[in-house]
PDB file of N, CA and C in Angstrom:
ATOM      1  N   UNK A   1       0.994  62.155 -73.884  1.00  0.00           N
ATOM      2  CA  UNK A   1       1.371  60.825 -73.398  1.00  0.00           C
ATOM      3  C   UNK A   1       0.180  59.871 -73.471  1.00  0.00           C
ATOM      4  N   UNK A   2      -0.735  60.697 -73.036  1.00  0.00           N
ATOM      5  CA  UNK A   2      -2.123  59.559 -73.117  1.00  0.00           C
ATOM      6  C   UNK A   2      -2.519  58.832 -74.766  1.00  0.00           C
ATOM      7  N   UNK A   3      -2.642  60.013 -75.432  1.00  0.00           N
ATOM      8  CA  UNK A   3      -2.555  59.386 -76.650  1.00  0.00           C
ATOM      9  C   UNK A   3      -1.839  58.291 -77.316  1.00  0.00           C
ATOM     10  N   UNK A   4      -0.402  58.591 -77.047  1.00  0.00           N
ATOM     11  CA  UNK A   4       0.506  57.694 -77.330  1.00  0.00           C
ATOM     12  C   UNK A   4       0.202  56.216 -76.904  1.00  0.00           C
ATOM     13  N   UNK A   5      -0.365  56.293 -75.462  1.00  0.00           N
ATOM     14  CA  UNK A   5      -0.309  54.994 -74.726  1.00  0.00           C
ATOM     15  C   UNK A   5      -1.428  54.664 -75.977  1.00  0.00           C
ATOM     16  N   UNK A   6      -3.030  55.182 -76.041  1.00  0.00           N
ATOM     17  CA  UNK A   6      -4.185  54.854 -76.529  1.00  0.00           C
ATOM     18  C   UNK A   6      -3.212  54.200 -77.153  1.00  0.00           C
ATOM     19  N   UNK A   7      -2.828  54.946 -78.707  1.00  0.00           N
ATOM     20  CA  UNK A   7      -2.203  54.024 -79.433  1.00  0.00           C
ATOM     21  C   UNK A   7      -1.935  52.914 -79.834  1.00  0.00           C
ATOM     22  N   UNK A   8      -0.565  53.112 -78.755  1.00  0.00           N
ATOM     23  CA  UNK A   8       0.015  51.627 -78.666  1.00  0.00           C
ATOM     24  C   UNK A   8      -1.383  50.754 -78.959  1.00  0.00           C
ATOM     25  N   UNK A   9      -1.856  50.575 -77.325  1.00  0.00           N
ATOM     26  CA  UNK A   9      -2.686  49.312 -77.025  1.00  0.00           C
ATOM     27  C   UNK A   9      -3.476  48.836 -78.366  1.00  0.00           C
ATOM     28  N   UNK A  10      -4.037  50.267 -78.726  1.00  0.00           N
ATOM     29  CA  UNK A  10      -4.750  50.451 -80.562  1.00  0.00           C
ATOM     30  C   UNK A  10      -4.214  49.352 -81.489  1.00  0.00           C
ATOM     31  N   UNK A  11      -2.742  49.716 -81.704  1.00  0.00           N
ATOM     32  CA  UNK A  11      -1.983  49.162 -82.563  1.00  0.00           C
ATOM     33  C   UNK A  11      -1.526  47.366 -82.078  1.00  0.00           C
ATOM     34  N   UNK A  12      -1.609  47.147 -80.868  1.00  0.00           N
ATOM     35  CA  UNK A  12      -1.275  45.966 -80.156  1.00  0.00           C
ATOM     36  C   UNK A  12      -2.107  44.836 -80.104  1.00  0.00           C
ATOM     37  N   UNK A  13      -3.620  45.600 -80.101  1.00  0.00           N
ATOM     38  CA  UNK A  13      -5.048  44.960 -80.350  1.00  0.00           C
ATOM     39  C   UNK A  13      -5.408  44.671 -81.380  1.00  0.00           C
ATOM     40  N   UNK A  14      -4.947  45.125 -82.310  1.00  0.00           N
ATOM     41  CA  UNK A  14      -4.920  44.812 -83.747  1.00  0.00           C
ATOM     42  C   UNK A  14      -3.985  43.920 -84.631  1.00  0.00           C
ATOM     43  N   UNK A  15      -2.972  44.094 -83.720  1.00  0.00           N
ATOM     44  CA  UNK A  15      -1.800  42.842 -84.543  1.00  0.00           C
ATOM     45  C   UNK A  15      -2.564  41.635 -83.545  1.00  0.00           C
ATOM     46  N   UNK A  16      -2.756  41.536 -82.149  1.00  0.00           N
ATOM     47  CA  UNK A  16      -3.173  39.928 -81.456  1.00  0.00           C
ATOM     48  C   UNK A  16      -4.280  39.837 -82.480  1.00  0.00           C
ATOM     49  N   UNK A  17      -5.303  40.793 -82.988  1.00  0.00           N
ATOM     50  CA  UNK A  17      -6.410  40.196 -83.711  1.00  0.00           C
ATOM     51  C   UNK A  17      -5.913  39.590 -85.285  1.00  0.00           C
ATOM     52  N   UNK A  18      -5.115  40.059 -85.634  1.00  0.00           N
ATOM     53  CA  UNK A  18      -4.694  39.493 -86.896  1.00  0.00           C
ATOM     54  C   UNK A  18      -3.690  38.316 -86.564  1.00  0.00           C
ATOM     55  N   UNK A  19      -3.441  37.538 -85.397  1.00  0.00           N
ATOM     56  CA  UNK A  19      -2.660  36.563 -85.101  1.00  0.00           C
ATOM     57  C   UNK A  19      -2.991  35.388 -85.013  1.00  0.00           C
ATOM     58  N   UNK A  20      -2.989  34.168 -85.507  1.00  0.00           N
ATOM     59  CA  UNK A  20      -3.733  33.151 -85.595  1.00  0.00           C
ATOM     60  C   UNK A  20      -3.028  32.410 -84.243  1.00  0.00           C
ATOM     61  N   UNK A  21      -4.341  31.039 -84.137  1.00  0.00           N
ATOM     62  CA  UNK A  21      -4.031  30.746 -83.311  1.00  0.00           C
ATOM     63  C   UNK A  21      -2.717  29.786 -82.847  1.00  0.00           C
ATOM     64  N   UNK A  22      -2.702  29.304 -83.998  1.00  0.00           N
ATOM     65  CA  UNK A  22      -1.182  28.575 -83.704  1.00  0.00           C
ATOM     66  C   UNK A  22       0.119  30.109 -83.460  1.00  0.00           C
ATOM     67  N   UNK A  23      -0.174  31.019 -84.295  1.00  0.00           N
ATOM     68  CA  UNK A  23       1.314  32.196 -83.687  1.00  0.00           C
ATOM     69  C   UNK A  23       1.172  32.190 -81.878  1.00  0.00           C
ATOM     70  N   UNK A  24      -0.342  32.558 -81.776  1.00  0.00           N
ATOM     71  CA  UNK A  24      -0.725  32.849 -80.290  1.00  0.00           C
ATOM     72  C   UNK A  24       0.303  31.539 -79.299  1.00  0.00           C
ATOM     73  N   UNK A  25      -0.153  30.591 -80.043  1.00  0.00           N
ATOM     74  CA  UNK A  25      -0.028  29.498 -78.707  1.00  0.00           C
ATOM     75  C   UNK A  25       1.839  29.215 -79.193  1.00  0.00           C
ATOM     76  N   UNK A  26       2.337  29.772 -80.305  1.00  0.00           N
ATOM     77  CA  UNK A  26       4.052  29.712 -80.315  1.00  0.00           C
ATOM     78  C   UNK A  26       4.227  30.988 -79.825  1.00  0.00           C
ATOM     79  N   UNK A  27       4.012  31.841 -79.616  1.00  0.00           N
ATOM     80  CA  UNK A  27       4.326  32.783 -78.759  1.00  0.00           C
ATOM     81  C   UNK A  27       4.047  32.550 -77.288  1.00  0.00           C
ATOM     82  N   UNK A  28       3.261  32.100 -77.220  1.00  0.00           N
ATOM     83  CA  UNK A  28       2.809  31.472 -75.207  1.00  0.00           C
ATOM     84  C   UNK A  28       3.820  30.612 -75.032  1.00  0.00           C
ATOM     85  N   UNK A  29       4.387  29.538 -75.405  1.00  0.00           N
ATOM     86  CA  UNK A  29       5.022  29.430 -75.020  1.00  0.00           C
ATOM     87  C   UNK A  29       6.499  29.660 -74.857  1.00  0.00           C
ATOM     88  N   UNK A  30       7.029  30.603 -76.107  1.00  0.00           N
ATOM     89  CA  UNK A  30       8.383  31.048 -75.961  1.00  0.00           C
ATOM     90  C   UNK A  30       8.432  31.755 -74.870  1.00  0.00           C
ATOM     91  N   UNK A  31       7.315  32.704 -74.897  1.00  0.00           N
ATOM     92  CA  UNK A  31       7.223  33.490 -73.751  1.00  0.00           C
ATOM     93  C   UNK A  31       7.291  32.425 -72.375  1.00  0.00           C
ATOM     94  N   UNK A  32       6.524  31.603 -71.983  1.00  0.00           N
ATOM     95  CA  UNK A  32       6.515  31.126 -70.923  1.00  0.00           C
ATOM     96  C   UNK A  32       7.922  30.260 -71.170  1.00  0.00           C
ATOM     97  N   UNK A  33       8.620  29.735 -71.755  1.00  0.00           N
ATOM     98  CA  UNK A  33      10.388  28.987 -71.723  1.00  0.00           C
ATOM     99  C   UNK A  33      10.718  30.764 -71.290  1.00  0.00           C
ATOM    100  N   UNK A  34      10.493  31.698 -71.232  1.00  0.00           N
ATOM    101  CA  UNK A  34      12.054  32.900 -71.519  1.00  0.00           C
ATOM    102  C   UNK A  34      11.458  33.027 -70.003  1.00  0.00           C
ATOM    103  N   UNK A  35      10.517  33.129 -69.360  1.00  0.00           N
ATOM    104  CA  UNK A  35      10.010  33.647 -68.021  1.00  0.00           C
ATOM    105  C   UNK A  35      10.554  32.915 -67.027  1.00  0.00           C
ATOM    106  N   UNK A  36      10.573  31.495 -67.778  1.00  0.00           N
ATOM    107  CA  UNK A  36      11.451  30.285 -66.628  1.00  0.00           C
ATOM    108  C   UNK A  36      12.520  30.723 -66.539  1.00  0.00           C
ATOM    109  N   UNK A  37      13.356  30.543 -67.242  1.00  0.00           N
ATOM    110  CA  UNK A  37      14.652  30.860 -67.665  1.00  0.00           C
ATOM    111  C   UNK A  37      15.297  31.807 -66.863  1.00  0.00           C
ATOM    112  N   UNK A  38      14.137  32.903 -66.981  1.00  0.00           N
ATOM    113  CA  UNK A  38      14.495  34.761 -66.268  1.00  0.00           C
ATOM    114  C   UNK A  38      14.461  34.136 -64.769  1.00  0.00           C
ATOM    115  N   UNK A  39      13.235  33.612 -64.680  1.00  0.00           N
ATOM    116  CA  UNK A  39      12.385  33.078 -63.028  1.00  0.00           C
ATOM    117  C   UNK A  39      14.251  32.228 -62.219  1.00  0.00           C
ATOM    118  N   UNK A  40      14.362  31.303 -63.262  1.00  0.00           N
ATOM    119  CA  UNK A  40      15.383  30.089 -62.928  1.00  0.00           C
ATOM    120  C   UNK A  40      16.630  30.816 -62.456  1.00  0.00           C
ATOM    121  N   UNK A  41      17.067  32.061 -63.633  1.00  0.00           N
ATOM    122  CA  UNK A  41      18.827  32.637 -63.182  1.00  0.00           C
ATOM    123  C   UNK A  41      18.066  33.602 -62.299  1.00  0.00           C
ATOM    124  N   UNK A  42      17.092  34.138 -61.886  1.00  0.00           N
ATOM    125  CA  UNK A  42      17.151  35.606 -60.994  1.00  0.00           C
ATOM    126  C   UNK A  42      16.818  34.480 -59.482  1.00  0.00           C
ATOM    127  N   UNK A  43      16.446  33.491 -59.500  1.00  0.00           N
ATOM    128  CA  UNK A  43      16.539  32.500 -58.231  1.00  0.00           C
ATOM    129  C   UNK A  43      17.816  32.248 -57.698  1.00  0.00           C
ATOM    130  N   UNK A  44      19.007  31.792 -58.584  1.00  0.00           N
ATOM    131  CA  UNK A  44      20.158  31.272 -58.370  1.00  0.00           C
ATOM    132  C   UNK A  44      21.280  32.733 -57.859  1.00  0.00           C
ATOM    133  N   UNK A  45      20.440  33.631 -58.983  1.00  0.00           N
ATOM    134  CA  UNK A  45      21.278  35.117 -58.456  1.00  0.00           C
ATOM    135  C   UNK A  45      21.123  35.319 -56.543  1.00  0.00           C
ATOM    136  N   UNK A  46      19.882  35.289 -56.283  1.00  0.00           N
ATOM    137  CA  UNK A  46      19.378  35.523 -55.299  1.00  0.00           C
ATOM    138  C   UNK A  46      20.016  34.677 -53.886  1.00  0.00           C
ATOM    139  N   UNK A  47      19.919  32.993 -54.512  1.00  0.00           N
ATOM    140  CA  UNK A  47      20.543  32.484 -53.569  1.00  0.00           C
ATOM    141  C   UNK A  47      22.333  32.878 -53.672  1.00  0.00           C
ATOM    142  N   UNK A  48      23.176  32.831 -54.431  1.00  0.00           N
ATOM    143  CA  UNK A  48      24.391  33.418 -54.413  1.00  0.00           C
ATOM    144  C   UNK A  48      24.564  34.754 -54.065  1.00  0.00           C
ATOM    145  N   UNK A  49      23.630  35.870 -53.839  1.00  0.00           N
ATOM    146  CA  UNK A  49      23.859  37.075 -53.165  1.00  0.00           C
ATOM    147  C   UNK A  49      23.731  36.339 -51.867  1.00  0.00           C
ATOM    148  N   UNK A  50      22.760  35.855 -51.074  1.00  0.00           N
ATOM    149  CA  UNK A  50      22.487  35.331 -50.162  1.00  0.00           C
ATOM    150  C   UNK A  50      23.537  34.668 -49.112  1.00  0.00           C
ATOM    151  N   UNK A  51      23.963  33.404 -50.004  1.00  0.00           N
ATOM    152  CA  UNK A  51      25.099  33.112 -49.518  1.00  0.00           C
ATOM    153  C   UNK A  51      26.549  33.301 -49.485  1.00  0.00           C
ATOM    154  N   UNK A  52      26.553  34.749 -50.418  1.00  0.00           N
ATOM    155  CA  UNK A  52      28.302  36.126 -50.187  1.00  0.00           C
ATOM    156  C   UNK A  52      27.955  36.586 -48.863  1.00  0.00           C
TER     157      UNK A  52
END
């Protein structure tokens, strides 16, 4: 298992290093729109459990 993890990160550290900076900063923010999004419906979930 340990290996595997090494790996990954191995293999993960090596694609961000081959990623320029404009992919970086279009990936920051899709990522940060999908987190709202998640953040925004798991809020509304929360208040509608809340108020059943």
């Amino acid at each position: 298992m340990d290996n595997e993890v090494r790996w990954l990160i191995e293999e993960i550290m090596q694609l961000l290093q081959k990623m320029s900076d404009e992919d970086t900063k279009n990936y920051r923010k899709e990522v940060g729109d999908t987190r709202h999004v998640h953040r925004t419906r798991l809020t509304r979930n929360c208040k509608l459990y809340q108020a059943s």
